[in-house]
PDB file of N, CA and C in Angstrom:
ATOM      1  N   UNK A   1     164.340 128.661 111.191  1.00  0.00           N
ATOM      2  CA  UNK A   1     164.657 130.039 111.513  1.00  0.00           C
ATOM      3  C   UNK A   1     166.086 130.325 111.059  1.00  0.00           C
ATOM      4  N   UNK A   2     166.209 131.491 110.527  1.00  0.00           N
ATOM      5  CA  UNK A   2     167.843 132.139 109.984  1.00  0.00           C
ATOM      6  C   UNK A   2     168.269 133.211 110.863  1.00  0.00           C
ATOM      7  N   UNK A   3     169.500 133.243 111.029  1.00  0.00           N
ATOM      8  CA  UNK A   3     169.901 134.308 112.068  1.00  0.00           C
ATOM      9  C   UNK A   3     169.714 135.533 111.380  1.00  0.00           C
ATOM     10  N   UNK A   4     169.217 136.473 112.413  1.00  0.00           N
ATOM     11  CA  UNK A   4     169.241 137.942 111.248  1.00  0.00           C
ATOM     12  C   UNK A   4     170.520 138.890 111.011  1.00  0.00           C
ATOM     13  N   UNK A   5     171.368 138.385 111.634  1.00  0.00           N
ATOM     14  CA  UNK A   5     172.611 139.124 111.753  1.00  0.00           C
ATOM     15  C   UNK A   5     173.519 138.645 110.480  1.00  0.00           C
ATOM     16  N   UNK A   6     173.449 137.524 109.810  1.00  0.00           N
ATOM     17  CA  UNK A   6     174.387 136.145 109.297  1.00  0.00           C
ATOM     18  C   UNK A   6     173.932 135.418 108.522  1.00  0.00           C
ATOM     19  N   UNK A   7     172.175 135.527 108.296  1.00  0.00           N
ATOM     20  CA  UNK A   7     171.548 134.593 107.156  1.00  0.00           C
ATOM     21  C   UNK A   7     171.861 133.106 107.394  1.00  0.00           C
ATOM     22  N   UNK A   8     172.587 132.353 108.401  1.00  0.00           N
ATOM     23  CA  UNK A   8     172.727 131.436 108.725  1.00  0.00           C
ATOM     24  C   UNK A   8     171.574 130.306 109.024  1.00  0.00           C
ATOM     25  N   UNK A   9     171.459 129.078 108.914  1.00  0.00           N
ATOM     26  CA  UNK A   9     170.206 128.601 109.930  1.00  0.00           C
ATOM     27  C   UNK A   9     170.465 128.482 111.193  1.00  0.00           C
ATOM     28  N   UNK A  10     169.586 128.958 112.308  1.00  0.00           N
ATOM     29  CA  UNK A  10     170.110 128.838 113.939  1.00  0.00           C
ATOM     30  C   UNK A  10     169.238 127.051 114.201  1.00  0.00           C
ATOM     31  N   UNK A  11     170.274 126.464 115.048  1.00  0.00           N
ATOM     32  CA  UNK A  11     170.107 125.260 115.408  1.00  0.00           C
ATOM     33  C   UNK A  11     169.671 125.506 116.944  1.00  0.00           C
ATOM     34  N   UNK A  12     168.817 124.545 117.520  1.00  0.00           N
ATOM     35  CA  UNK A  12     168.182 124.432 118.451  1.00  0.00           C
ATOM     36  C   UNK A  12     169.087 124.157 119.638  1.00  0.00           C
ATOM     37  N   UNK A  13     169.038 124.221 120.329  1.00  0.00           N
ATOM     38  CA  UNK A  13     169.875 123.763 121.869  1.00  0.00           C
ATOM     39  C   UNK A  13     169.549 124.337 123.226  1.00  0.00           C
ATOM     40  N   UNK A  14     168.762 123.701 124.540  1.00  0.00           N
ATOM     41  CA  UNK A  14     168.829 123.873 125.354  1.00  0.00           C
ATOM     42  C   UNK A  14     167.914 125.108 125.200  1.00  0.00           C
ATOM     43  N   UNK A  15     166.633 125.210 124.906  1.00  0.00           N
ATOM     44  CA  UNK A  15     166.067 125.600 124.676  1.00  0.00           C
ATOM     45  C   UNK A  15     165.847 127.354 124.063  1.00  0.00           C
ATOM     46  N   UNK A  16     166.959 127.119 123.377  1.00  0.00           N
ATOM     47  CA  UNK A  16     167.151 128.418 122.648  1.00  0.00           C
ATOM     48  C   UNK A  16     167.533 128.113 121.408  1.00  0.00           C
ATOM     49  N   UNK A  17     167.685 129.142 120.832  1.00  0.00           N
ATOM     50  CA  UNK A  17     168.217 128.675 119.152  1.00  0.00           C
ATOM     51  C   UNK A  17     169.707 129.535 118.882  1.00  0.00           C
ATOM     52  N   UNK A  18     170.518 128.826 118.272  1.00  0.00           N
ATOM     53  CA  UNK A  18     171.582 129.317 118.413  1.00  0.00           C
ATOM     54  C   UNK A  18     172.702 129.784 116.558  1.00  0.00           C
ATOM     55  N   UNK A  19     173.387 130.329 116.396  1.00  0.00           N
ATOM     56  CA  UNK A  19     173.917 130.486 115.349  1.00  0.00           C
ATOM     57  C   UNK A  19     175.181 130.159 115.312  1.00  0.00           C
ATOM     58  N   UNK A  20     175.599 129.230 114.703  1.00  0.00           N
ATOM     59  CA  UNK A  20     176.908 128.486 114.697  1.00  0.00           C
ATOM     60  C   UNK A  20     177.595 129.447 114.203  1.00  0.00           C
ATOM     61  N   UNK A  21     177.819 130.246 113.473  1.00  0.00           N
ATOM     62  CA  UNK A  21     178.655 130.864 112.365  1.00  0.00           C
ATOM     63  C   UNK A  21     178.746 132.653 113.539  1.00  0.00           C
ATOM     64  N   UNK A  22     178.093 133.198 113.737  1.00  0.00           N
ATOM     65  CA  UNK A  22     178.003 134.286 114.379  1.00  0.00           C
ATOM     66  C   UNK A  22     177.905 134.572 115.774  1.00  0.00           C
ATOM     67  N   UNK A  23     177.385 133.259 116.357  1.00  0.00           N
ATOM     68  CA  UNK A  23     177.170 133.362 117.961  1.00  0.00           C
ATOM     69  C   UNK A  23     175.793 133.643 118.368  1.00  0.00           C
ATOM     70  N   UNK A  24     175.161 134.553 117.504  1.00  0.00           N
ATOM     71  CA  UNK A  24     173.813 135.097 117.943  1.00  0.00           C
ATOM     72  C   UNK A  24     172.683 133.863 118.361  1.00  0.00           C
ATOM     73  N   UNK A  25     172.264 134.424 119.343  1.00  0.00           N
ATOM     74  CA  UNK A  25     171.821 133.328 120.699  1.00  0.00           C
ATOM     75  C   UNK A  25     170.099 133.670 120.542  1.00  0.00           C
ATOM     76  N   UNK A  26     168.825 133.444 120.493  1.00  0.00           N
ATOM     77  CA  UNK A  26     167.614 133.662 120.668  1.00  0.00           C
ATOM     78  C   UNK A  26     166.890 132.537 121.209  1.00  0.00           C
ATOM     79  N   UNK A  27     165.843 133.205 122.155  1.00  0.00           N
ATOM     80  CA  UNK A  27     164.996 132.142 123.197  1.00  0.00           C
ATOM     81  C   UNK A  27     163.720 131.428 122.522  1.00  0.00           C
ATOM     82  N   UNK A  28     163.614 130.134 122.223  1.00  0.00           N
ATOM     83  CA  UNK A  28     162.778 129.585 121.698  1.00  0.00           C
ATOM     84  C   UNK A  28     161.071 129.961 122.256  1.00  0.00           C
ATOM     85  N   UNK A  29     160.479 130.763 121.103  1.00  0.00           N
ATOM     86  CA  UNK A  29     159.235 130.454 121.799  1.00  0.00           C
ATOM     87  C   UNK A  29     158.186 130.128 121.323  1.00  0.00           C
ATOM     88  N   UNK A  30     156.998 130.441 121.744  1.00  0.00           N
ATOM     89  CA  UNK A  30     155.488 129.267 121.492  1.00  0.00           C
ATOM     90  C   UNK A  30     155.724 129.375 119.947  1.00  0.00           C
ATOM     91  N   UNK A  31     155.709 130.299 119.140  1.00  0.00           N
ATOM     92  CA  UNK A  31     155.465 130.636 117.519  1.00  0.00           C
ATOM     93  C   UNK A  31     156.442 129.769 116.824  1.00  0.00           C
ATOM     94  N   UNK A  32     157.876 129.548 117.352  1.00  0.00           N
ATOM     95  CA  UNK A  32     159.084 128.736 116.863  1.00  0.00           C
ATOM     96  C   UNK A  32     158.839 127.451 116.762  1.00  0.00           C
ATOM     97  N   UNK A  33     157.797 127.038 117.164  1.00  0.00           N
ATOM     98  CA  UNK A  33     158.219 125.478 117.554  1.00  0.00           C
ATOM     99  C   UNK A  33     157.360 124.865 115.590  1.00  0.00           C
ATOM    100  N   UNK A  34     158.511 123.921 115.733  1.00  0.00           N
ATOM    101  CA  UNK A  34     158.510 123.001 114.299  1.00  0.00           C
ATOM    102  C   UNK A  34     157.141 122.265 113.656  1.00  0.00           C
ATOM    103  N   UNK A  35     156.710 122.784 112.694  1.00  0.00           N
ATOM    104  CA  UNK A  35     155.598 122.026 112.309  1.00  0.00           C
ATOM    105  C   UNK A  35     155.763 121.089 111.506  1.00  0.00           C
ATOM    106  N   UNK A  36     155.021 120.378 110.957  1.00  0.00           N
ATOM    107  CA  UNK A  36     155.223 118.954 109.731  1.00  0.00           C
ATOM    108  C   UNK A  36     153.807 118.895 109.216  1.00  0.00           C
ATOM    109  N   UNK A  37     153.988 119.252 108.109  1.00  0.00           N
ATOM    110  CA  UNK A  37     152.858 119.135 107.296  1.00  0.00           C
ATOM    111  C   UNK A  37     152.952 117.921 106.091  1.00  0.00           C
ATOM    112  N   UNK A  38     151.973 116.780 106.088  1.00  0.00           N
ATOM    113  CA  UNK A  38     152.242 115.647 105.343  1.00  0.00           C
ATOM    114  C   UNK A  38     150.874 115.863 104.884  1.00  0.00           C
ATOM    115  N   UNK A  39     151.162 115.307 103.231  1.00  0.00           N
ATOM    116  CA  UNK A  39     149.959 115.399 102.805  1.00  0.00           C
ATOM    117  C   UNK A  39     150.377 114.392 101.051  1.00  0.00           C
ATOM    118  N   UNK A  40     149.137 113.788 100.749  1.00  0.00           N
ATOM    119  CA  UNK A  40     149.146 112.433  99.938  1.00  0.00           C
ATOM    120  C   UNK A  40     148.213 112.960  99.307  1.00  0.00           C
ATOM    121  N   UNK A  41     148.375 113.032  97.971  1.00  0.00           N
ATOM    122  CA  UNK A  41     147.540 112.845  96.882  1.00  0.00           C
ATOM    123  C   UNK A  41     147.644 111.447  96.019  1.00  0.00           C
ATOM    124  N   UNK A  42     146.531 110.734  95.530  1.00  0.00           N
ATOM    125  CA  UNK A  42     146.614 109.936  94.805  1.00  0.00           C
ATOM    126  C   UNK A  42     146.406 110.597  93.126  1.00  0.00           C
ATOM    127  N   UNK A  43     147.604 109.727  92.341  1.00  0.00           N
ATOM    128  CA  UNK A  43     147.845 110.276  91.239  1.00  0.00           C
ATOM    129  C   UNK A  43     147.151 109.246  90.009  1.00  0.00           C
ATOM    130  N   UNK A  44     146.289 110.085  89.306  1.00  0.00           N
ATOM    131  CA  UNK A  44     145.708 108.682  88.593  1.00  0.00           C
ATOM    132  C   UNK A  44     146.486 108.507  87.265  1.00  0.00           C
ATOM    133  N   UNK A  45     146.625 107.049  87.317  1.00  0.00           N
ATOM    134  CA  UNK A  45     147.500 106.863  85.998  1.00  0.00           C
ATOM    135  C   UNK A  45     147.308 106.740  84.349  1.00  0.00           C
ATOM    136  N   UNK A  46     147.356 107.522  83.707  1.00  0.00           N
ATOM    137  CA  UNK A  46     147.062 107.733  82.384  1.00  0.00           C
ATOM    138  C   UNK A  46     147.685 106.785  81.364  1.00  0.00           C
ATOM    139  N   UNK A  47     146.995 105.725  80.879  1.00  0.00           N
ATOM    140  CA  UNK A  47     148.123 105.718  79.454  1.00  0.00           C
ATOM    141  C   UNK A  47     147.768 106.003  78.456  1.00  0.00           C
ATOM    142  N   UNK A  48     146.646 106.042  78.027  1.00  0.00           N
ATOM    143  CA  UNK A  48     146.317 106.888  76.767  1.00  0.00           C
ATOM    144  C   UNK A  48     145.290 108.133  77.013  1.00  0.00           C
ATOM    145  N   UNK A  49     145.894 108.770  76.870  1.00  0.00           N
ATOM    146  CA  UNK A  49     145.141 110.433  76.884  1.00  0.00           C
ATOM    147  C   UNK A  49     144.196 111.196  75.687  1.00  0.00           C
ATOM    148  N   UNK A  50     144.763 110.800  74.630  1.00  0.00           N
ATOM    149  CA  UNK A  50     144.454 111.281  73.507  1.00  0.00           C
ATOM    150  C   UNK A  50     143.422 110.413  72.420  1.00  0.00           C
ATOM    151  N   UNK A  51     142.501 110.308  71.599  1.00  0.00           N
ATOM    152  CA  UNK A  51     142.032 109.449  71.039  1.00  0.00           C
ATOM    153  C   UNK A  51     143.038 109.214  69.381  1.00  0.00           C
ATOM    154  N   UNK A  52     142.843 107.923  69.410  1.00  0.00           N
ATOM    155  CA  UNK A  52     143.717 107.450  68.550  1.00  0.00           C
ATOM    156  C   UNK A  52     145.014 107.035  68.806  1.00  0.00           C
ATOM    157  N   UNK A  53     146.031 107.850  69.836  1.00  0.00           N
ATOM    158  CA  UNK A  53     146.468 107.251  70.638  1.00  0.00           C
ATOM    159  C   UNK A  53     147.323 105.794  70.695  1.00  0.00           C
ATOM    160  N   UNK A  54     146.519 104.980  70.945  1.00  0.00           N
ATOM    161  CA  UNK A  54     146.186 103.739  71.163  1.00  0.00           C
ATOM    162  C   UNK A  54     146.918 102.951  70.352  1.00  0.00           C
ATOM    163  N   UNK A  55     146.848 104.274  68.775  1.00  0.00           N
ATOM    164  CA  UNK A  55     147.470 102.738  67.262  1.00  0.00           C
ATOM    165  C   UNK A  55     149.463 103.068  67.632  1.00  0.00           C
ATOM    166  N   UNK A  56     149.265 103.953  68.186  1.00  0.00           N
ATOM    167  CA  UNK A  56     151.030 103.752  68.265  1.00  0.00           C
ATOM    168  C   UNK A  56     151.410 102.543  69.522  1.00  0.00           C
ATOM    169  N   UNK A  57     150.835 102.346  70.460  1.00  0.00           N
ATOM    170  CA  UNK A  57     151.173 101.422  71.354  1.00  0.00           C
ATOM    171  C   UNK A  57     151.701 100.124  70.767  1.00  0.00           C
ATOM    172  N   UNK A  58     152.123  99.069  71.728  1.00  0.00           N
ATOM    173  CA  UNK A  58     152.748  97.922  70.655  1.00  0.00           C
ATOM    174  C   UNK A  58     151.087  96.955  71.168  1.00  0.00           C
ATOM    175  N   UNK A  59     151.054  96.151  70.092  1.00  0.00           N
ATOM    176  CA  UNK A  59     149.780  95.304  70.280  1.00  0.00           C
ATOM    177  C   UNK A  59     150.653  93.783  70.518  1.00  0.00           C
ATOM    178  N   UNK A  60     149.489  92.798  70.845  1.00  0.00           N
ATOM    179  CA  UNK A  60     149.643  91.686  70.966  1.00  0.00           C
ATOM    180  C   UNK A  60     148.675  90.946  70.628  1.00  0.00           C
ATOM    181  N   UNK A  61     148.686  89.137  70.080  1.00  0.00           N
ATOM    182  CA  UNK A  61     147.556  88.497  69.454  1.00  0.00           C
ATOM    183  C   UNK A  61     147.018  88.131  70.685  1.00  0.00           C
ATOM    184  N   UNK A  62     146.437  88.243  71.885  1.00  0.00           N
ATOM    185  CA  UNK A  62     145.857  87.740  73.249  1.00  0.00           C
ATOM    186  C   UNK A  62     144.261  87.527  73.669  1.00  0.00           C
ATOM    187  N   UNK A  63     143.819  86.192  73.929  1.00  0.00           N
ATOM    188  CA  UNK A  63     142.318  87.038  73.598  1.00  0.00           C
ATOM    189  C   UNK A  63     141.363  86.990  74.960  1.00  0.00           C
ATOM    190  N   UNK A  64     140.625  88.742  75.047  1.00  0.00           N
ATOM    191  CA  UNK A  64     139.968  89.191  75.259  1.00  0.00           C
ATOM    192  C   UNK A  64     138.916  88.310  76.764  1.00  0.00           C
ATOM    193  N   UNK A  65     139.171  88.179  77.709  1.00  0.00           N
ATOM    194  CA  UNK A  65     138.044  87.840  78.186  1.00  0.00           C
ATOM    195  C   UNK A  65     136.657  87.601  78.378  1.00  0.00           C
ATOM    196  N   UNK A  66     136.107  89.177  77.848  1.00  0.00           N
ATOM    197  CA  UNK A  66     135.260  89.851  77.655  1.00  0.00           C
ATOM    198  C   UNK A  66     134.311  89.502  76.231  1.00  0.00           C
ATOM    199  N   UNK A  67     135.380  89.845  74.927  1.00  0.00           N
ATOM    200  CA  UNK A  67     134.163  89.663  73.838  1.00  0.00           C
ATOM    201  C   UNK A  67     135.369  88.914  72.885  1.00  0.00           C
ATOM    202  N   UNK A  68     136.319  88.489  73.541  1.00  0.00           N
ATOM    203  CA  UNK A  68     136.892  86.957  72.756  1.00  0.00           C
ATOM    204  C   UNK A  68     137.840  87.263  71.555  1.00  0.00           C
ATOM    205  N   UNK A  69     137.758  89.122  71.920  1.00  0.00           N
ATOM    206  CA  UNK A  69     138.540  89.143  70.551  1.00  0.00           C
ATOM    207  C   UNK A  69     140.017  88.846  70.487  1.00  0.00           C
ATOM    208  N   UNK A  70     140.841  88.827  69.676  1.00  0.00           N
ATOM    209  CA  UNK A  70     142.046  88.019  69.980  1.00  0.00           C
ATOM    210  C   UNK A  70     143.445  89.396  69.648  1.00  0.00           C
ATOM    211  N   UNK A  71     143.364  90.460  69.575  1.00  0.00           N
ATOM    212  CA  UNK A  71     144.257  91.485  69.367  1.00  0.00           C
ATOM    213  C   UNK A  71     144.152  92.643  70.841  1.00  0.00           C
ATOM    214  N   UNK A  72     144.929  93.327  71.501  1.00  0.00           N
ATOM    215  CA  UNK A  72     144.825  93.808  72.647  1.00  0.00           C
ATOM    216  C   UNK A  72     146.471  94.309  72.616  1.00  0.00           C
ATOM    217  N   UNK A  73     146.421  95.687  73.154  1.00  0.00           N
ATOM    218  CA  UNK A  73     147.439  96.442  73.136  1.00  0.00           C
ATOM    219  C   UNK A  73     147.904  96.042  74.606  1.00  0.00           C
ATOM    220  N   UNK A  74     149.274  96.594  75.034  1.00  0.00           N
ATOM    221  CA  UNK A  74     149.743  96.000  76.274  1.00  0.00           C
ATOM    222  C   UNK A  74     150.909  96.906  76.544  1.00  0.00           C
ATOM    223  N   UNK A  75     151.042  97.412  77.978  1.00  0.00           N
ATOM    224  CA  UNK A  75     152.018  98.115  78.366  1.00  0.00           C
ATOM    225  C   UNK A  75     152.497  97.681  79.483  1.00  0.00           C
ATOM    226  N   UNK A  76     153.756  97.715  80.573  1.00  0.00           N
ATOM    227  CA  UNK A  76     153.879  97.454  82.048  1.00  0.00           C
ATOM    228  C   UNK A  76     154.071  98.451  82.728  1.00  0.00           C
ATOM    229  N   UNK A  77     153.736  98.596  83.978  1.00  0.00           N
ATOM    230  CA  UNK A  77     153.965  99.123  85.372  1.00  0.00           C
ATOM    231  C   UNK A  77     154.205  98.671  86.418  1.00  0.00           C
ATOM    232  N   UNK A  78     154.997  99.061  86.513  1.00  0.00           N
ATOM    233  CA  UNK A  78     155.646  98.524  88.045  1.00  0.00           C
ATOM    234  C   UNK A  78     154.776  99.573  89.647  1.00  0.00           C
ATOM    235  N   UNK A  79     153.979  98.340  89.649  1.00  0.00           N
ATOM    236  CA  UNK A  79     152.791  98.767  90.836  1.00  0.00           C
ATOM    237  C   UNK A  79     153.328  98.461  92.240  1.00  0.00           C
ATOM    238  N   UNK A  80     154.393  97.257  92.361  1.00  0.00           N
ATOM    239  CA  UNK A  80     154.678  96.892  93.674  1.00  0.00           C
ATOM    240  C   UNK A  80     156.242  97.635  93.846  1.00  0.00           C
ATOM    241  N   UNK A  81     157.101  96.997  95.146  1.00  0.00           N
ATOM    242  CA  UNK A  81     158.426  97.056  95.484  1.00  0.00           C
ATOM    243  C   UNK A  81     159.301  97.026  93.742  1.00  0.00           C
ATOM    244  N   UNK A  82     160.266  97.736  94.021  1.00  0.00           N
ATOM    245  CA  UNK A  82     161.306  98.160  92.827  1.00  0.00           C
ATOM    246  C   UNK A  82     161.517  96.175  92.376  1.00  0.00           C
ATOM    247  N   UNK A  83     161.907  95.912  93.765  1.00  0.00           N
ATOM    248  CA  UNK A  83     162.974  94.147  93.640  1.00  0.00           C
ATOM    249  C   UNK A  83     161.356  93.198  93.219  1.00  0.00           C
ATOM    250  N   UNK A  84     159.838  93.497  92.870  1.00  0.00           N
ATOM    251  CA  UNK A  84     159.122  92.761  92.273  1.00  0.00           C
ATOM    252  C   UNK A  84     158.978  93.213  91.258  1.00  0.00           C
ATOM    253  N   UNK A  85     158.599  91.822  90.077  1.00  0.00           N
ATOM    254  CA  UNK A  85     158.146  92.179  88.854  1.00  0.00           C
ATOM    255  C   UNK A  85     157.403  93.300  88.588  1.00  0.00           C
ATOM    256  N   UNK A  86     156.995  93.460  87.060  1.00  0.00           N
ATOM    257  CA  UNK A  86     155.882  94.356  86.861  1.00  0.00           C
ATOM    258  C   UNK A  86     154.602  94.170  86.396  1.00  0.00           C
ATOM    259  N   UNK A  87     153.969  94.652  86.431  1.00  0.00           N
ATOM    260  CA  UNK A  87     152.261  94.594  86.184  1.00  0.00           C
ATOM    261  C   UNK A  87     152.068  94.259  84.317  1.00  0.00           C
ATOM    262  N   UNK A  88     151.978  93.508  83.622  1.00  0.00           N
ATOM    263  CA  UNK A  88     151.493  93.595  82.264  1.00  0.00           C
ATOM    264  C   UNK A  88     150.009  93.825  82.100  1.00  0.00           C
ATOM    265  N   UNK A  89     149.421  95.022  81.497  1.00  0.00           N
ATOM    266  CA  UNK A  89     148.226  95.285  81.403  1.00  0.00           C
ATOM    267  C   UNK A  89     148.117  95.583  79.790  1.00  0.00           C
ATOM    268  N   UNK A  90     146.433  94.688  79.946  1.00  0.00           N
ATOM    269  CA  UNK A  90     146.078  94.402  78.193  1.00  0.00           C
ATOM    270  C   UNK A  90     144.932  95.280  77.971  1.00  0.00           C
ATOM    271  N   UNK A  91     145.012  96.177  76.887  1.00  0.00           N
ATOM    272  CA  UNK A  91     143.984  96.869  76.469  1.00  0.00           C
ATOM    273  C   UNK A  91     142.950  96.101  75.133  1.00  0.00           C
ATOM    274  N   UNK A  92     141.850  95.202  75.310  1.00  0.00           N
ATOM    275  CA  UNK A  92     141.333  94.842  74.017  1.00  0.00           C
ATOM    276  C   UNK A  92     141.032  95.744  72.692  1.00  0.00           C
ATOM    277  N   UNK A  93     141.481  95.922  71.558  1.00  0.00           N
ATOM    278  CA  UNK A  93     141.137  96.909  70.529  1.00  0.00           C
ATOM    279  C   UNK A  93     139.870  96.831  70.072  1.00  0.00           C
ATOM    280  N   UNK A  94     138.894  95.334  70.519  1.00  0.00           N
ATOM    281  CA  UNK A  94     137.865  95.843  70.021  1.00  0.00           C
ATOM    282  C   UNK A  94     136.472  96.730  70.763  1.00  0.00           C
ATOM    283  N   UNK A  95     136.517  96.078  72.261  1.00  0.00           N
ATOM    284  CA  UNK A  95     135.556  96.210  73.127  1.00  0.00           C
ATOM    285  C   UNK A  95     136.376  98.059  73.960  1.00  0.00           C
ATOM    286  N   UNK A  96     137.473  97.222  74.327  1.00  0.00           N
ATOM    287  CA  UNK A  96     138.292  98.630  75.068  1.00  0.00           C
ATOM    288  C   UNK A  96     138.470  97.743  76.794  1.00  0.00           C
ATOM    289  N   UNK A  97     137.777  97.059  76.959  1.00  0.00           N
ATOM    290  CA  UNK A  97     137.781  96.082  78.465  1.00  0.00           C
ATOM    291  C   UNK A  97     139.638  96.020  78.514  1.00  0.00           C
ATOM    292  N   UNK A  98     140.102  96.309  79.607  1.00  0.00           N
ATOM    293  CA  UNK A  98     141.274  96.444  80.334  1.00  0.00           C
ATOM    294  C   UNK A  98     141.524  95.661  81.416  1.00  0.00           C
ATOM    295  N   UNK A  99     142.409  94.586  81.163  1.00  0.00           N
ATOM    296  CA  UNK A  99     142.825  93.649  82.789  1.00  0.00           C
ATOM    297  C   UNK A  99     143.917  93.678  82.909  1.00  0.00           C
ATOM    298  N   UNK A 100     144.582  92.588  83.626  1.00  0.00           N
ATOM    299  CA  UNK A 100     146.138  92.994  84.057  1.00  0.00           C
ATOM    300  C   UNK A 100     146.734  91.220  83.765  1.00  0.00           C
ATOM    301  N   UNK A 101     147.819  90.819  83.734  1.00  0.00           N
ATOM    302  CA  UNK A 101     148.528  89.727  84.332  1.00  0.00           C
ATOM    303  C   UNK A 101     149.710  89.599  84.618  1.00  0.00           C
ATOM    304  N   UNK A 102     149.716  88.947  86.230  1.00  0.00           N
ATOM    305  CA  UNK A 102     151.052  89.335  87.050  1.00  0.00           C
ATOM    306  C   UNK A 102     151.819  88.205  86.480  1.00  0.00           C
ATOM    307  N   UNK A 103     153.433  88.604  86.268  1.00  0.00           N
ATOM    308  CA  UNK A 103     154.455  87.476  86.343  1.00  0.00           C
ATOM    309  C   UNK A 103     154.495  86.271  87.396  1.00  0.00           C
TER     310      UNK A 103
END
């Protein structure tokens, strides 16, 4: 709430709200009281968006779990705490199969 006299914010006290700067005094009531609205979206993470894409990334000779091939693009993210490593994740160029390996 802002004082209307002063544009100030009025601070709470003793169950009124008060204006530091002007004095102006108002009685807290049912409509005043403080809400908190929290709200979480999960953000999904993109690394290649576009087709083709893919040939600018840096590659690596690594091979493939999946169909054995031995070339696979690779980027990091840092998935945990700032003070832990980061995530290395391998994209295979031939199949497209995507895994991860932690430090």
């Amino acid at each position: 709430m802002f004082c209307p006299e002063c544009k100030t914010m009025l601070m709470s006290s003793a169950g009124q709200l008060k204006c530091r700067k002007c004095g102006y005094i108002r009685k807290i009531e049912g409509a005043d009281q403080m809400k908190r609205k929290v709200s979480r979206s999960e953000n999904e993470i993109v690394i290649v968006e576009e087709e083709g894409q893919e040939k600018t990334m840096p590659t690596i000779q690594i091979k493939c779990p999946k169909c054995e091939n031995n070339l696979a693009i690779w980027w990091l993210r840092q998935l945990r705490a700032a003070d832990e490593s980061e995530v290395r994740f391998f994209r295979c160029t031939e199949c497209g199969h995507t895994w991860r390996q932690y430090d």
